[in-house]
C-alpha atoms as a PDB file:
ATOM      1  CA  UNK A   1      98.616 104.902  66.051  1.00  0.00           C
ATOM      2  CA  UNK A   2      99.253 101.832  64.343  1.00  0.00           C
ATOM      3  CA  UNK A   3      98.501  98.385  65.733  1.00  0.00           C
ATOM      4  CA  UNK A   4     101.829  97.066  66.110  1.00  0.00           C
ATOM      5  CA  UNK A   5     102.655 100.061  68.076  1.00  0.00           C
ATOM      6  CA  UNK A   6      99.572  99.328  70.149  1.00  0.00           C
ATOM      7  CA  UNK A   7     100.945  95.728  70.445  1.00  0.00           C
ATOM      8  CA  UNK A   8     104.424  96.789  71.500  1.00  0.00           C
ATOM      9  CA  UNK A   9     103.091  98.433  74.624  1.00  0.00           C
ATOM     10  CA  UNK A  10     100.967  95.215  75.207  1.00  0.00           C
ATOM     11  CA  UNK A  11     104.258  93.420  77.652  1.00  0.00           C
ATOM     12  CA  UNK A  12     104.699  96.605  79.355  1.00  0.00           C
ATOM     13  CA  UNK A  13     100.919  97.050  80.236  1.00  0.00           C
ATOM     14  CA  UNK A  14     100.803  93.433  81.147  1.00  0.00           C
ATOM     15  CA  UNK A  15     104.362  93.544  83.814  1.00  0.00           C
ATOM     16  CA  UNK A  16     103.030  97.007  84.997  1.00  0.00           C
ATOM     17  CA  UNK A  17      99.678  95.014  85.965  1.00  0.00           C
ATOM     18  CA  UNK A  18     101.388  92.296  87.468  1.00  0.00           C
ATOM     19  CA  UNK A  19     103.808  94.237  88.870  1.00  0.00           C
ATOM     20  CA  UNK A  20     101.281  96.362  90.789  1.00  0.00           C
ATOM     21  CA  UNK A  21      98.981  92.749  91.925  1.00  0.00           C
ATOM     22  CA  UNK A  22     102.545  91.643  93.334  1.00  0.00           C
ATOM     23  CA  UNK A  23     103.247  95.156  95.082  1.00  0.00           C
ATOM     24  CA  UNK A  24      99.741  94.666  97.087  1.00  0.00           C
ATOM     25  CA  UNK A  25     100.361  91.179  97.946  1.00  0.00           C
ATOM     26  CA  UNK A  26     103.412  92.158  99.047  1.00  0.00           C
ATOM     27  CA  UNK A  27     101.959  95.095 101.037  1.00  0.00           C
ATOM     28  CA  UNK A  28      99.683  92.778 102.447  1.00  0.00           C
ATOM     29  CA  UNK A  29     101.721  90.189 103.850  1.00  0.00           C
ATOM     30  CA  UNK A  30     103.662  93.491 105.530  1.00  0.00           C
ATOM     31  CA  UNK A  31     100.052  94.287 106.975  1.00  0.00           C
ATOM     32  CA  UNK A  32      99.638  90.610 108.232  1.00  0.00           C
ATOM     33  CA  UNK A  33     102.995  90.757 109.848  1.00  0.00           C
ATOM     34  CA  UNK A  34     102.432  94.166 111.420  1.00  0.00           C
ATOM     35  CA  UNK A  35      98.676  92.958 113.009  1.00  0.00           C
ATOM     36  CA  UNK A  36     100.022  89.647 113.499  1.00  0.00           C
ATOM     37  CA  UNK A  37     103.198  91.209 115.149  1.00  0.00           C
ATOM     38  CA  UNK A  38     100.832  92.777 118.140  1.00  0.00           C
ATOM     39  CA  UNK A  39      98.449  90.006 118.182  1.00  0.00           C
ATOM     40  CA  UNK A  40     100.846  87.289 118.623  1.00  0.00           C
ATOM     41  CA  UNK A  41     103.925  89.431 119.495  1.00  0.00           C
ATOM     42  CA  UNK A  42     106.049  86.766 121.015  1.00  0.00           C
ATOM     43  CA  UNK A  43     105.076  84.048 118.621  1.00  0.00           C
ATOM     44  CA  UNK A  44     106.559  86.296 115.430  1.00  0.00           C
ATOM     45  CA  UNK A  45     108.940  87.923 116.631  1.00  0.00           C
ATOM     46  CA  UNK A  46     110.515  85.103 117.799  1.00  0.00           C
ATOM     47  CA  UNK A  47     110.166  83.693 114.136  1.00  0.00           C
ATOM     48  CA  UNK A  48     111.765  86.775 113.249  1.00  0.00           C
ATOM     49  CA  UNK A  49     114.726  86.390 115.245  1.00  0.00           C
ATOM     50  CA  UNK A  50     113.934  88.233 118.359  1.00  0.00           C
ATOM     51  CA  UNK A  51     112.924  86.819 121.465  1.00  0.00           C
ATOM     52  CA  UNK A  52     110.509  89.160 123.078  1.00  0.00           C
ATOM     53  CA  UNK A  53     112.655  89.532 126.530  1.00  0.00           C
ATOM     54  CA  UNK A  54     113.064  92.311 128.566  1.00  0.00           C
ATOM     55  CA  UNK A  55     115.797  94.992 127.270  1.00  0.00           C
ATOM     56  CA  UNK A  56     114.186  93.894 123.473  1.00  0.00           C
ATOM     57  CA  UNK A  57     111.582  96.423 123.334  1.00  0.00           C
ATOM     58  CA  UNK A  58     113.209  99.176 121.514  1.00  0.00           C
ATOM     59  CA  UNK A  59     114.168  96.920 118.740  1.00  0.00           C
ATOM     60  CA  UNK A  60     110.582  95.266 118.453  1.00  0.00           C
ATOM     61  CA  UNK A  61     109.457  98.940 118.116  1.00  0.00           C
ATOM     62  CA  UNK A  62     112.149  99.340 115.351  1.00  0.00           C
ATOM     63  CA  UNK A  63     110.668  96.715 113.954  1.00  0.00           C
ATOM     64  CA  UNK A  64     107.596  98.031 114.083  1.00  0.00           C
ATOM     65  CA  UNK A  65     108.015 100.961 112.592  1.00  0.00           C
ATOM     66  CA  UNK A  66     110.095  99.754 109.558  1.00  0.00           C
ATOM     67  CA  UNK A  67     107.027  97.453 108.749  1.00  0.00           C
ATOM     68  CA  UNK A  68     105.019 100.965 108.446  1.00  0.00           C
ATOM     69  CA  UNK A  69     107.480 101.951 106.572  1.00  0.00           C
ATOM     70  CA  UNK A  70     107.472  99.356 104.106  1.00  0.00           C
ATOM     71  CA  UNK A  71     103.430 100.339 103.981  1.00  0.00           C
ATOM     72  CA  UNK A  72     104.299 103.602 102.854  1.00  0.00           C
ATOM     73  CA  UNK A  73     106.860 102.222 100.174  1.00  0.00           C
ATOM     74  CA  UNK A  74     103.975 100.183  98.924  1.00  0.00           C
ATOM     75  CA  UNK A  75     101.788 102.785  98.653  1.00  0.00           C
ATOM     76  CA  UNK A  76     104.741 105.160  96.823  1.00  0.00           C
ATOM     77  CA  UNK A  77     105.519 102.042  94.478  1.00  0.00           C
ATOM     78  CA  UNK A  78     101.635 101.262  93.713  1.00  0.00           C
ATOM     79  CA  UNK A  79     100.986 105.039  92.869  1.00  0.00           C
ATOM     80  CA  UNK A  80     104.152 105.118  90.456  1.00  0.00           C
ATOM     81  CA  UNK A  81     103.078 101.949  88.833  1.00  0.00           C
ATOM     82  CA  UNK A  82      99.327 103.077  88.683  1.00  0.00           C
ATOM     83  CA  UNK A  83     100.745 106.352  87.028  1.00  0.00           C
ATOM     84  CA  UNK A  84     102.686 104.436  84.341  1.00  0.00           C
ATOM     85  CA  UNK A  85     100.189 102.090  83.436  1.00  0.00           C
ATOM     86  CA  UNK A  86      98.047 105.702  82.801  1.00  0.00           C
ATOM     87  CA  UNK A  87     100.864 106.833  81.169  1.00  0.00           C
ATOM     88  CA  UNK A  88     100.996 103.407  78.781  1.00  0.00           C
ATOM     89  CA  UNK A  89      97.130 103.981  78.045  1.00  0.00           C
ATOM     90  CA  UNK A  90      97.675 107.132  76.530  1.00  0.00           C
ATOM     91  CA  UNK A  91     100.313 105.967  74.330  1.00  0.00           C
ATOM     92  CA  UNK A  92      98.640 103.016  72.693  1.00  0.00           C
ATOM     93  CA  UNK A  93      95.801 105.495  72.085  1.00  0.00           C
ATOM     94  CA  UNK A  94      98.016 107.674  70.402  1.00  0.00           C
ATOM     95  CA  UNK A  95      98.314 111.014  72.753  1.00  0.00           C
ATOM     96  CA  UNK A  96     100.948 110.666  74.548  1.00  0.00           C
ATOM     97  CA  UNK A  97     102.042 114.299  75.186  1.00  0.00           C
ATOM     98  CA  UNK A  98      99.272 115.445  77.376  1.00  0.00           C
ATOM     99  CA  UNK A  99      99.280 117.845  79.992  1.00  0.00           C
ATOM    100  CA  UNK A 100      98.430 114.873  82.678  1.00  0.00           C
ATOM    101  CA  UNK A 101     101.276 112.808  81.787  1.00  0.00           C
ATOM    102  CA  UNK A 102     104.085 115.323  82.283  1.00  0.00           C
ATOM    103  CA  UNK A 103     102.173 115.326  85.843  1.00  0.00           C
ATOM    104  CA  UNK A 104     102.183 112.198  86.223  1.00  0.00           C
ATOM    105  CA  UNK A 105     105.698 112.087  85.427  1.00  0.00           C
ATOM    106  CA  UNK A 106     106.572 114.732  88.361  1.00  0.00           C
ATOM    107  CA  UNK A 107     104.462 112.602  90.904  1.00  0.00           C
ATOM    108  CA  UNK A 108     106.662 109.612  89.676  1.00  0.00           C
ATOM    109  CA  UNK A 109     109.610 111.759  90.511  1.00  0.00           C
ATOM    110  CA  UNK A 110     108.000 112.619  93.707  1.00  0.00           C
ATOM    111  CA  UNK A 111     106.918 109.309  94.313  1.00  0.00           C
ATOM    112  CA  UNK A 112     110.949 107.908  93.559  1.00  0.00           C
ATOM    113  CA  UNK A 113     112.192 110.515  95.574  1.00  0.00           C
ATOM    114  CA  UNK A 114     109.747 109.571  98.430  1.00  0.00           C
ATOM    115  CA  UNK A 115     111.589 105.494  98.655  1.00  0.00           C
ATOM    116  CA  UNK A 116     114.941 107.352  98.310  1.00  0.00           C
ATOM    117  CA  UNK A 117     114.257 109.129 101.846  1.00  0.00           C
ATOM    118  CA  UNK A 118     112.306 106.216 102.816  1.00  0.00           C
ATOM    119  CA  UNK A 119     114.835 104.213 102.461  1.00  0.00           C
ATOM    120  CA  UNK A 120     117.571 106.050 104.732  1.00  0.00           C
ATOM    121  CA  UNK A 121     115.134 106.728 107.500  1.00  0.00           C
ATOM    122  CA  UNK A 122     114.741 103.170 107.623  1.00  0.00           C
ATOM    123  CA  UNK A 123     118.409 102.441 107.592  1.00  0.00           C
ATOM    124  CA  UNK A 124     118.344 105.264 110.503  1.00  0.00           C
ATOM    125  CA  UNK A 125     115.627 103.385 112.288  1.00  0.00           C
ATOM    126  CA  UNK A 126     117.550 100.217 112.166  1.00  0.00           C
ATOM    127  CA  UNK A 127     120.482 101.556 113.208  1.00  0.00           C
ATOM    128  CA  UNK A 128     119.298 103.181 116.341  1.00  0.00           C
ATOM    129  CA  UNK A 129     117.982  99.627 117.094  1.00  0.00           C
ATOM    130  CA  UNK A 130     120.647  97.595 116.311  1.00  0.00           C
ATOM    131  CA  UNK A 131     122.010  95.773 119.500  1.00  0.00           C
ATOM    132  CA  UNK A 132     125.813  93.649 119.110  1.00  0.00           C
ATOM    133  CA  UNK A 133     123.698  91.079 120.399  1.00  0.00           C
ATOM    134  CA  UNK A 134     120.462  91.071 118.257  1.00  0.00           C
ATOM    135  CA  UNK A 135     121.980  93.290 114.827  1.00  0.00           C
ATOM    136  CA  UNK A 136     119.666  94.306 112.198  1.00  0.00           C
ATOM    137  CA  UNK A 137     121.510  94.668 109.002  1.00  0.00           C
ATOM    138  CA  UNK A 138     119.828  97.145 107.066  1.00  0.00           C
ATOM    139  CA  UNK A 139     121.961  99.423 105.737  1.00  0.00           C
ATOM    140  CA  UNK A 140     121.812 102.778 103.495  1.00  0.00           C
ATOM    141  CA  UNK A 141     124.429 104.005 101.028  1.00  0.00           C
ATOM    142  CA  UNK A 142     124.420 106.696  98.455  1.00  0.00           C
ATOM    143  CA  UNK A 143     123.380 105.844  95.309  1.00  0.00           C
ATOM    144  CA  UNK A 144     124.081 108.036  92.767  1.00  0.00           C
ATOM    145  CA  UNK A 145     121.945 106.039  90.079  1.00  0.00           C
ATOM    146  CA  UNK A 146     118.385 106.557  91.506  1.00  0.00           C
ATOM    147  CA  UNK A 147     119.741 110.044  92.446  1.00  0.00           C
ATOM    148  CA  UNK A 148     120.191 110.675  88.998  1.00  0.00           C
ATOM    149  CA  UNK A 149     116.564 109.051  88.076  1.00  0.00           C
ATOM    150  CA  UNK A 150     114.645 111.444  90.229  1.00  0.00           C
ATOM    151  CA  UNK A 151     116.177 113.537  88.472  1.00  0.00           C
ATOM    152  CA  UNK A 152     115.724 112.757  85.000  1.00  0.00           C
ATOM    153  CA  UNK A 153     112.202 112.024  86.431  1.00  0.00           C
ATOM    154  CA  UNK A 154     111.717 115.980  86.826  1.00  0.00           C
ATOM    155  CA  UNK A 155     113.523 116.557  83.666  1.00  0.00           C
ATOM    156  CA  UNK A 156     111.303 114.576  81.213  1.00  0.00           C
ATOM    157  CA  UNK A 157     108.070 116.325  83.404  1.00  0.00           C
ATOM    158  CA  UNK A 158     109.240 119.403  82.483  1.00  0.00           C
ATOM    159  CA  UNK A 159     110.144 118.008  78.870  1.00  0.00           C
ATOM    160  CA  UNK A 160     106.221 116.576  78.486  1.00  0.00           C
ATOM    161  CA  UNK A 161     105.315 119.846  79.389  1.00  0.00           C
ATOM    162  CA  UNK A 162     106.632 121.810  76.755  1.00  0.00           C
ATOM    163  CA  UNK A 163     105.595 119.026  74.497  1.00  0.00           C
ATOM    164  CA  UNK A 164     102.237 119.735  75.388  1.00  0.00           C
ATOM    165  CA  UNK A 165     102.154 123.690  75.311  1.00  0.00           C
ATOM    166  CA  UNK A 166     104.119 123.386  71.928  1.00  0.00           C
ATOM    167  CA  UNK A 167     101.604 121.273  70.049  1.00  0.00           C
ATOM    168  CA  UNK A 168      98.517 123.114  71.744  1.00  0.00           C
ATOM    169  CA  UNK A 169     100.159 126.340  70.161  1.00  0.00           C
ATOM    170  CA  UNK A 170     100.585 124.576  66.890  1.00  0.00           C
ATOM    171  CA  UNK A 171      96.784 123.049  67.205  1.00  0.00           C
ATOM    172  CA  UNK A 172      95.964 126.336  68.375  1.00  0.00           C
ATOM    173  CA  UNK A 173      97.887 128.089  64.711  1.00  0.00           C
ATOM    174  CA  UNK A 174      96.258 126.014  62.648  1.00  0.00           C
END
């Protein structure tokens, strides 16, 4: 590979990398909250809106929970990024169909597929919480765009695996 191709995947390596610091911060203000939330409970979830009274408890558990839940989703997101920024290395050294990259692909898709469902059980969550009183607005709606990802996710998986078996049979004929 030639070094301005090995350049042009420079900005992508670099956002992945920042993109993954910024996912753990993130996932580690979510695990201060969380801690925080049953050390001090009243003292932040008051900051958050909800005043720790009697007939609140199911919707501090909500809470809760969706804060686990946004653990997981920064675990799925920092395994997807860590994937592509594999996926990047291989590339800039020239090798990019490789049997491990069409599986990291299908983890990706996995992984995708994973904040999709995520992301209505959390909607779920909050709804069953949800109080006229003390509403939390989290919502989930079809969206046929990241449907469509996860699957083109699986598609290019099984696309870098016939990449691979096809040039390991040409390798393998010469």
């Amino acid at each position: 590979m030639n070094q301005s191709s090995r350049n042009g995947l420079s900005l992508p390596h670099r956002a992945l990398a920042i993109l993954s610091q910024l996912n753990l911060i993130a996932g580690g203000g979510i695990l201060v909250l969380l801690i925080s939330g049953f050390i001090a409970r009243d003292w932040v979830f008051t900051a958050l809106g909800v005043r720790p009274l009697e007939g609140n408890e199911s919707l501090i558990a909500g809470m809760r929970t969706i804060m686990v839940a946004g653990l997981v989703a920064v675990a799925l997101v920092h395994s997807i990024l860590a994937r592509l920024l594999a996926m990047v290395h291989t590339v800039r050294i020239g090798d990019a169909f490789v049997a491990e990259n069409a599986q990291r692909l299908k983890e990706i898709a996995w992984a995708v597929l994973g904040l999709e469902v995520l992301h209505a059980v959390i909607a779920a969550i909050a709804g069953s919480v949800s109080t006229p009183a003390l509403p939390l607005d989290i919502r989930w709606s079809f969206n046929l765009t990241r449907w469509l990802t996860v699957l083109m996710l699986f598609v290019l998986a099984r696309v870098f695996e016939q990449g691979t078996m096809m040039r390991e049979d040409l390798e393998g004929t010469v």
